[in-house]
Protein backbone atom coordinates (compact mmCIF):
# COMPACT_ATOMS: atom_id res chain seq x y z
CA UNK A 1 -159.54 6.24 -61.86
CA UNK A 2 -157.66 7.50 -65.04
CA UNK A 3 -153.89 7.47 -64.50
CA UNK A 4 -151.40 8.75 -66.89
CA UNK A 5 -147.95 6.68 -67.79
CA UNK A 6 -145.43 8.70 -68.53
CA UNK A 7 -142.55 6.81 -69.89
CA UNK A 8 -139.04 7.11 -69.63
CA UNK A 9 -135.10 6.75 -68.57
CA UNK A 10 -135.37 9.50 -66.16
CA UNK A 11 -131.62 9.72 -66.78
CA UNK A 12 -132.45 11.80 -64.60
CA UNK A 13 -135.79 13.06 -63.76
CA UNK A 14 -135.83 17.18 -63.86
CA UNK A 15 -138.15 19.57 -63.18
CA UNK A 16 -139.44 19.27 -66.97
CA UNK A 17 -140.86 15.44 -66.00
CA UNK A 18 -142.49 16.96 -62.87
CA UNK A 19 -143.71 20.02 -64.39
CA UNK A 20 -145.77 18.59 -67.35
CA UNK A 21 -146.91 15.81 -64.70
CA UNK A 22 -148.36 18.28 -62.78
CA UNK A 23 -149.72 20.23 -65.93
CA UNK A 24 -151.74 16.96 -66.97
CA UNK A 25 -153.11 16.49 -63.73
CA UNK A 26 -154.27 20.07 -63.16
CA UNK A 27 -155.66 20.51 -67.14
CA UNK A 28 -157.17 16.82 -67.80
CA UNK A 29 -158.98 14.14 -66.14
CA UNK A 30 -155.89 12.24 -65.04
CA UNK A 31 -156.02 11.67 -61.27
CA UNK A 32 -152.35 10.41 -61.07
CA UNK A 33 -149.46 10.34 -63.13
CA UNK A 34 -147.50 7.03 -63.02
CA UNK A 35 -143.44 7.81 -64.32
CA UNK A 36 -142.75 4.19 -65.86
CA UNK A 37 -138.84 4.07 -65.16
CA UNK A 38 -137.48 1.90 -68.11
CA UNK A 39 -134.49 -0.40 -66.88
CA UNK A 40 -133.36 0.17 -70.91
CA UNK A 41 -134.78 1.82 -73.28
CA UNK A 42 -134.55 0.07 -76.96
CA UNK A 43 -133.36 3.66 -78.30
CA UNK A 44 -130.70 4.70 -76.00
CA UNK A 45 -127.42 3.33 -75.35
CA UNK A 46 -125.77 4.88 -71.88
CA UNK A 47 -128.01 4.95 -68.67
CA UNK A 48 -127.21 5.21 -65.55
CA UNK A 49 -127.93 1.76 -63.12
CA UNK A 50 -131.86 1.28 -63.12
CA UNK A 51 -132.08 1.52 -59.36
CA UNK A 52 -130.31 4.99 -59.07
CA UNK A 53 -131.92 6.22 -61.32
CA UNK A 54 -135.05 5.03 -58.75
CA UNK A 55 -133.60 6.13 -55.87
CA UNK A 56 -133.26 10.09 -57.70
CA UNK A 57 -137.01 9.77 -59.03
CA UNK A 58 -138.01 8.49 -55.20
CA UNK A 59 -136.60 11.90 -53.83
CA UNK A 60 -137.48 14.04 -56.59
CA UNK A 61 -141.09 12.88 -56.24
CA UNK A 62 -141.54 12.70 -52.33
CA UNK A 63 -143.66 15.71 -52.05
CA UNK A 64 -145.78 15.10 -55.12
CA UNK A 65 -148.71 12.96 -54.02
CA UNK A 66 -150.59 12.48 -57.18
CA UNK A 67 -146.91 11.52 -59.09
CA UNK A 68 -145.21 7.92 -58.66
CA UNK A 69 -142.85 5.95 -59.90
CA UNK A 70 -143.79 2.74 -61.21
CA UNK A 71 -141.08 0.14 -61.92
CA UNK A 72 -143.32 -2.48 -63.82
CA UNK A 73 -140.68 -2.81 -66.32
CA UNK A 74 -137.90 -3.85 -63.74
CA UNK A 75 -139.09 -7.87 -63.90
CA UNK A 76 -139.57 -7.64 -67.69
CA UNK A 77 -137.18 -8.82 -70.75
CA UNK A 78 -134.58 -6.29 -72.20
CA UNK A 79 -135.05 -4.70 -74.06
CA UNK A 80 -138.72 -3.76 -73.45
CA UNK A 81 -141.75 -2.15 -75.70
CA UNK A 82 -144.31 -0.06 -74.06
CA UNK A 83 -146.59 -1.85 -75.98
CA UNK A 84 -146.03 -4.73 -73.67
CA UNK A 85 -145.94 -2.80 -70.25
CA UNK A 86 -149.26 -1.48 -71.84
CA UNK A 87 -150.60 -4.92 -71.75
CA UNK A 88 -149.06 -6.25 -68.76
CA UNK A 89 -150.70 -3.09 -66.90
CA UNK A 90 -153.92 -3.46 -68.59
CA UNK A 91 -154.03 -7.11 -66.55
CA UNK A 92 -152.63 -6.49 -63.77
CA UNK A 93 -155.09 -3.35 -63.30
CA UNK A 94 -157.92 -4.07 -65.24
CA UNK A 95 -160.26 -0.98 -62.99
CA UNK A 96 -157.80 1.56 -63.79
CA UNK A 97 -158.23 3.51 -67.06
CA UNK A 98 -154.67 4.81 -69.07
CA UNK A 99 -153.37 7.47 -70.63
CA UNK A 100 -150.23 7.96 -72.04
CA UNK A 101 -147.85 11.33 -72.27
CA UNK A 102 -145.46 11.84 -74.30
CA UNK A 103 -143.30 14.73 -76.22
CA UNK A 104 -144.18 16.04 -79.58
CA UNK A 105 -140.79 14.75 -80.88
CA UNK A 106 -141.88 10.80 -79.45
CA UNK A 107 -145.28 11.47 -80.96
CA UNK A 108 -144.05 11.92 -84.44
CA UNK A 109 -141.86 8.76 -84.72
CA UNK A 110 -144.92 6.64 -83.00
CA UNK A 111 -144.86 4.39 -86.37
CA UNK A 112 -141.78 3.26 -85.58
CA UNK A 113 -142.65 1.73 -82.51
CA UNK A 114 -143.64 -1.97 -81.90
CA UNK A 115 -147.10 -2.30 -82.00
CA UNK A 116 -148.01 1.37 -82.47
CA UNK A 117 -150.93 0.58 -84.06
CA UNK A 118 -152.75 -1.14 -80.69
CA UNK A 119 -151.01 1.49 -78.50
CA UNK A 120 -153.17 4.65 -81.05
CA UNK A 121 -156.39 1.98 -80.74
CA UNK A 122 -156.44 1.38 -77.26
CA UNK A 123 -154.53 4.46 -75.65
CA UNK A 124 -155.63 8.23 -75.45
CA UNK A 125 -152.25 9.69 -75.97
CA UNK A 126 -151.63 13.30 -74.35
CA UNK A 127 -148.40 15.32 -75.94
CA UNK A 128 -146.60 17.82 -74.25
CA UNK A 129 -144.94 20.17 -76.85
CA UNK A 130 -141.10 20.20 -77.16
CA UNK A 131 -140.18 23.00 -79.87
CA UNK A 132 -143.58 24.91 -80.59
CA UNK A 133 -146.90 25.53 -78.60
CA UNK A 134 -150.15 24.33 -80.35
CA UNK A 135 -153.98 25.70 -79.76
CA UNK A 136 -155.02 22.16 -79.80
CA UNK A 137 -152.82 21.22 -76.36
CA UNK A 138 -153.85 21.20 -72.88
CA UNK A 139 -150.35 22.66 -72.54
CA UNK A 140 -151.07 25.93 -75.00
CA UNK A 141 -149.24 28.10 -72.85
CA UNK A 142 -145.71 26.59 -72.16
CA UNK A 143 -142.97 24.42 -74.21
CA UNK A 144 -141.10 22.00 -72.48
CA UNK A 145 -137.42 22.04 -73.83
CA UNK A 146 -135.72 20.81 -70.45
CA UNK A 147 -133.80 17.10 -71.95
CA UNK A 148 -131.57 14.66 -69.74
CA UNK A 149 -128.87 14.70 -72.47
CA UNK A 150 -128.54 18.65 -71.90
CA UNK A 151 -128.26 18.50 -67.64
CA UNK A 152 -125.65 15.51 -68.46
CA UNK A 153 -123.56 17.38 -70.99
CA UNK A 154 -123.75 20.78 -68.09
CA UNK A 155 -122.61 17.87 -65.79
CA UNK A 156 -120.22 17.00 -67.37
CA UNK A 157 -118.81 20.44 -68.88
CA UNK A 158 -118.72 21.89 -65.25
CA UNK A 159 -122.06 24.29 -66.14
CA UNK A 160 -125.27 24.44 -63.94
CA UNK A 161 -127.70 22.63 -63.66
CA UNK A 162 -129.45 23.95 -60.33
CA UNK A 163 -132.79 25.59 -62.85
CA UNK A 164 -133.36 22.42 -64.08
CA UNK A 165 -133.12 19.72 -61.08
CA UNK A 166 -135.11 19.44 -57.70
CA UNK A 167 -132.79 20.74 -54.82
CA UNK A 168 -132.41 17.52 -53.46
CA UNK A 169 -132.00 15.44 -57.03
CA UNK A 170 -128.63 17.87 -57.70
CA UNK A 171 -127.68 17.33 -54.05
CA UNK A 172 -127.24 13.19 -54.95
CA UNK A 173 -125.83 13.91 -58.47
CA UNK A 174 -123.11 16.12 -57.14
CA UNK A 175 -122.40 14.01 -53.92
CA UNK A 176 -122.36 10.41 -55.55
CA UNK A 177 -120.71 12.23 -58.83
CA UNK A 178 -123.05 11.01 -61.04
CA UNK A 179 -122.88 11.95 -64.81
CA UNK A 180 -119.43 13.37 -64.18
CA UNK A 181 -117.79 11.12 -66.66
């Protein structure tokens, strides 16, 4: 079985996340997408607590069977380098076959992550396109612009955010007032 990680804050997961999980699993050989919910990413400073953000991804993702949320990171040190939830997963599930996904705007600063170089030799990496479509994508026919920071800033200036959440996701976010400060 070839699953794909897609990693990430989720701060908070929108429709974007689901969409392009659903695009990989319709236009490649990945049989499930796994969202890796990072506890703290190196890169970013404000997050919302780890296990809200799980409890938004859980809801978001209840009627998508081939899309899960994986919290592998949860037990590890702060923090944390995909390049070691890459090995930690590789041992822990040494039948299952990874890919990663990842934006266009990721891809290009891959060299500044830890370890890129065993991530590009041991990972197929599929990238979703941010800005611009390319002929050489899976995903030739739609750009994925939808960012966290923008439904956080709408939350936070008062402005919808209804076309780019779940129903039920905007439903928490409004009744525990999440992102409102």
């Amino acid at each position: 079985m070839i699953i794909g990680l897609f990693f990430g804050s989720f701060n908070p997961i929108h429709n974007g996340h689901i969409d392009i999980s659903n695009e990989v699993i319709h236009k490649s050989d990945i049989d499930k997408v796994w969202m890796v919910l990072s506890p703290q990413s190196p890169h970013k400073k404000e997050v919302l607590d780890k296990n809200i953000r799980l409890e938004l991804m859980k809801v978001a993702l209840s009627k998508h069977k081939n899309i899960s949320v994986s919290t592998i990171e949860f037990d590890m040190l702060i923090p944390n380098y995909t390049c070691n939830t890459l090995k930690k997963l590789s041992i822990e599930f040494p039948s299952l076959r990874f890919k990663i996904i990842m934006g266009d705007d990721n891809y290009k600063k891959l060299k500044e992550w830890k370890d890129y170089k065993y991530i590009i030799s041991n990972f197929e990496i599929i990238v979703y396109p941010r800005n611009e479509l390319s002929h050489k994508s899976i995903f030739s026919e739609k750009i994925f612009n939808i960012s966290s920071s923008k439904i956080r800033s709408n939350i936070r200036n008062k402005k919808c955010i209804s076309d780019y959440l779940p129903v039920e996701v905007e439903k928490k976010i409004i009744d525990y007032k999440l992102y409102f400060k």
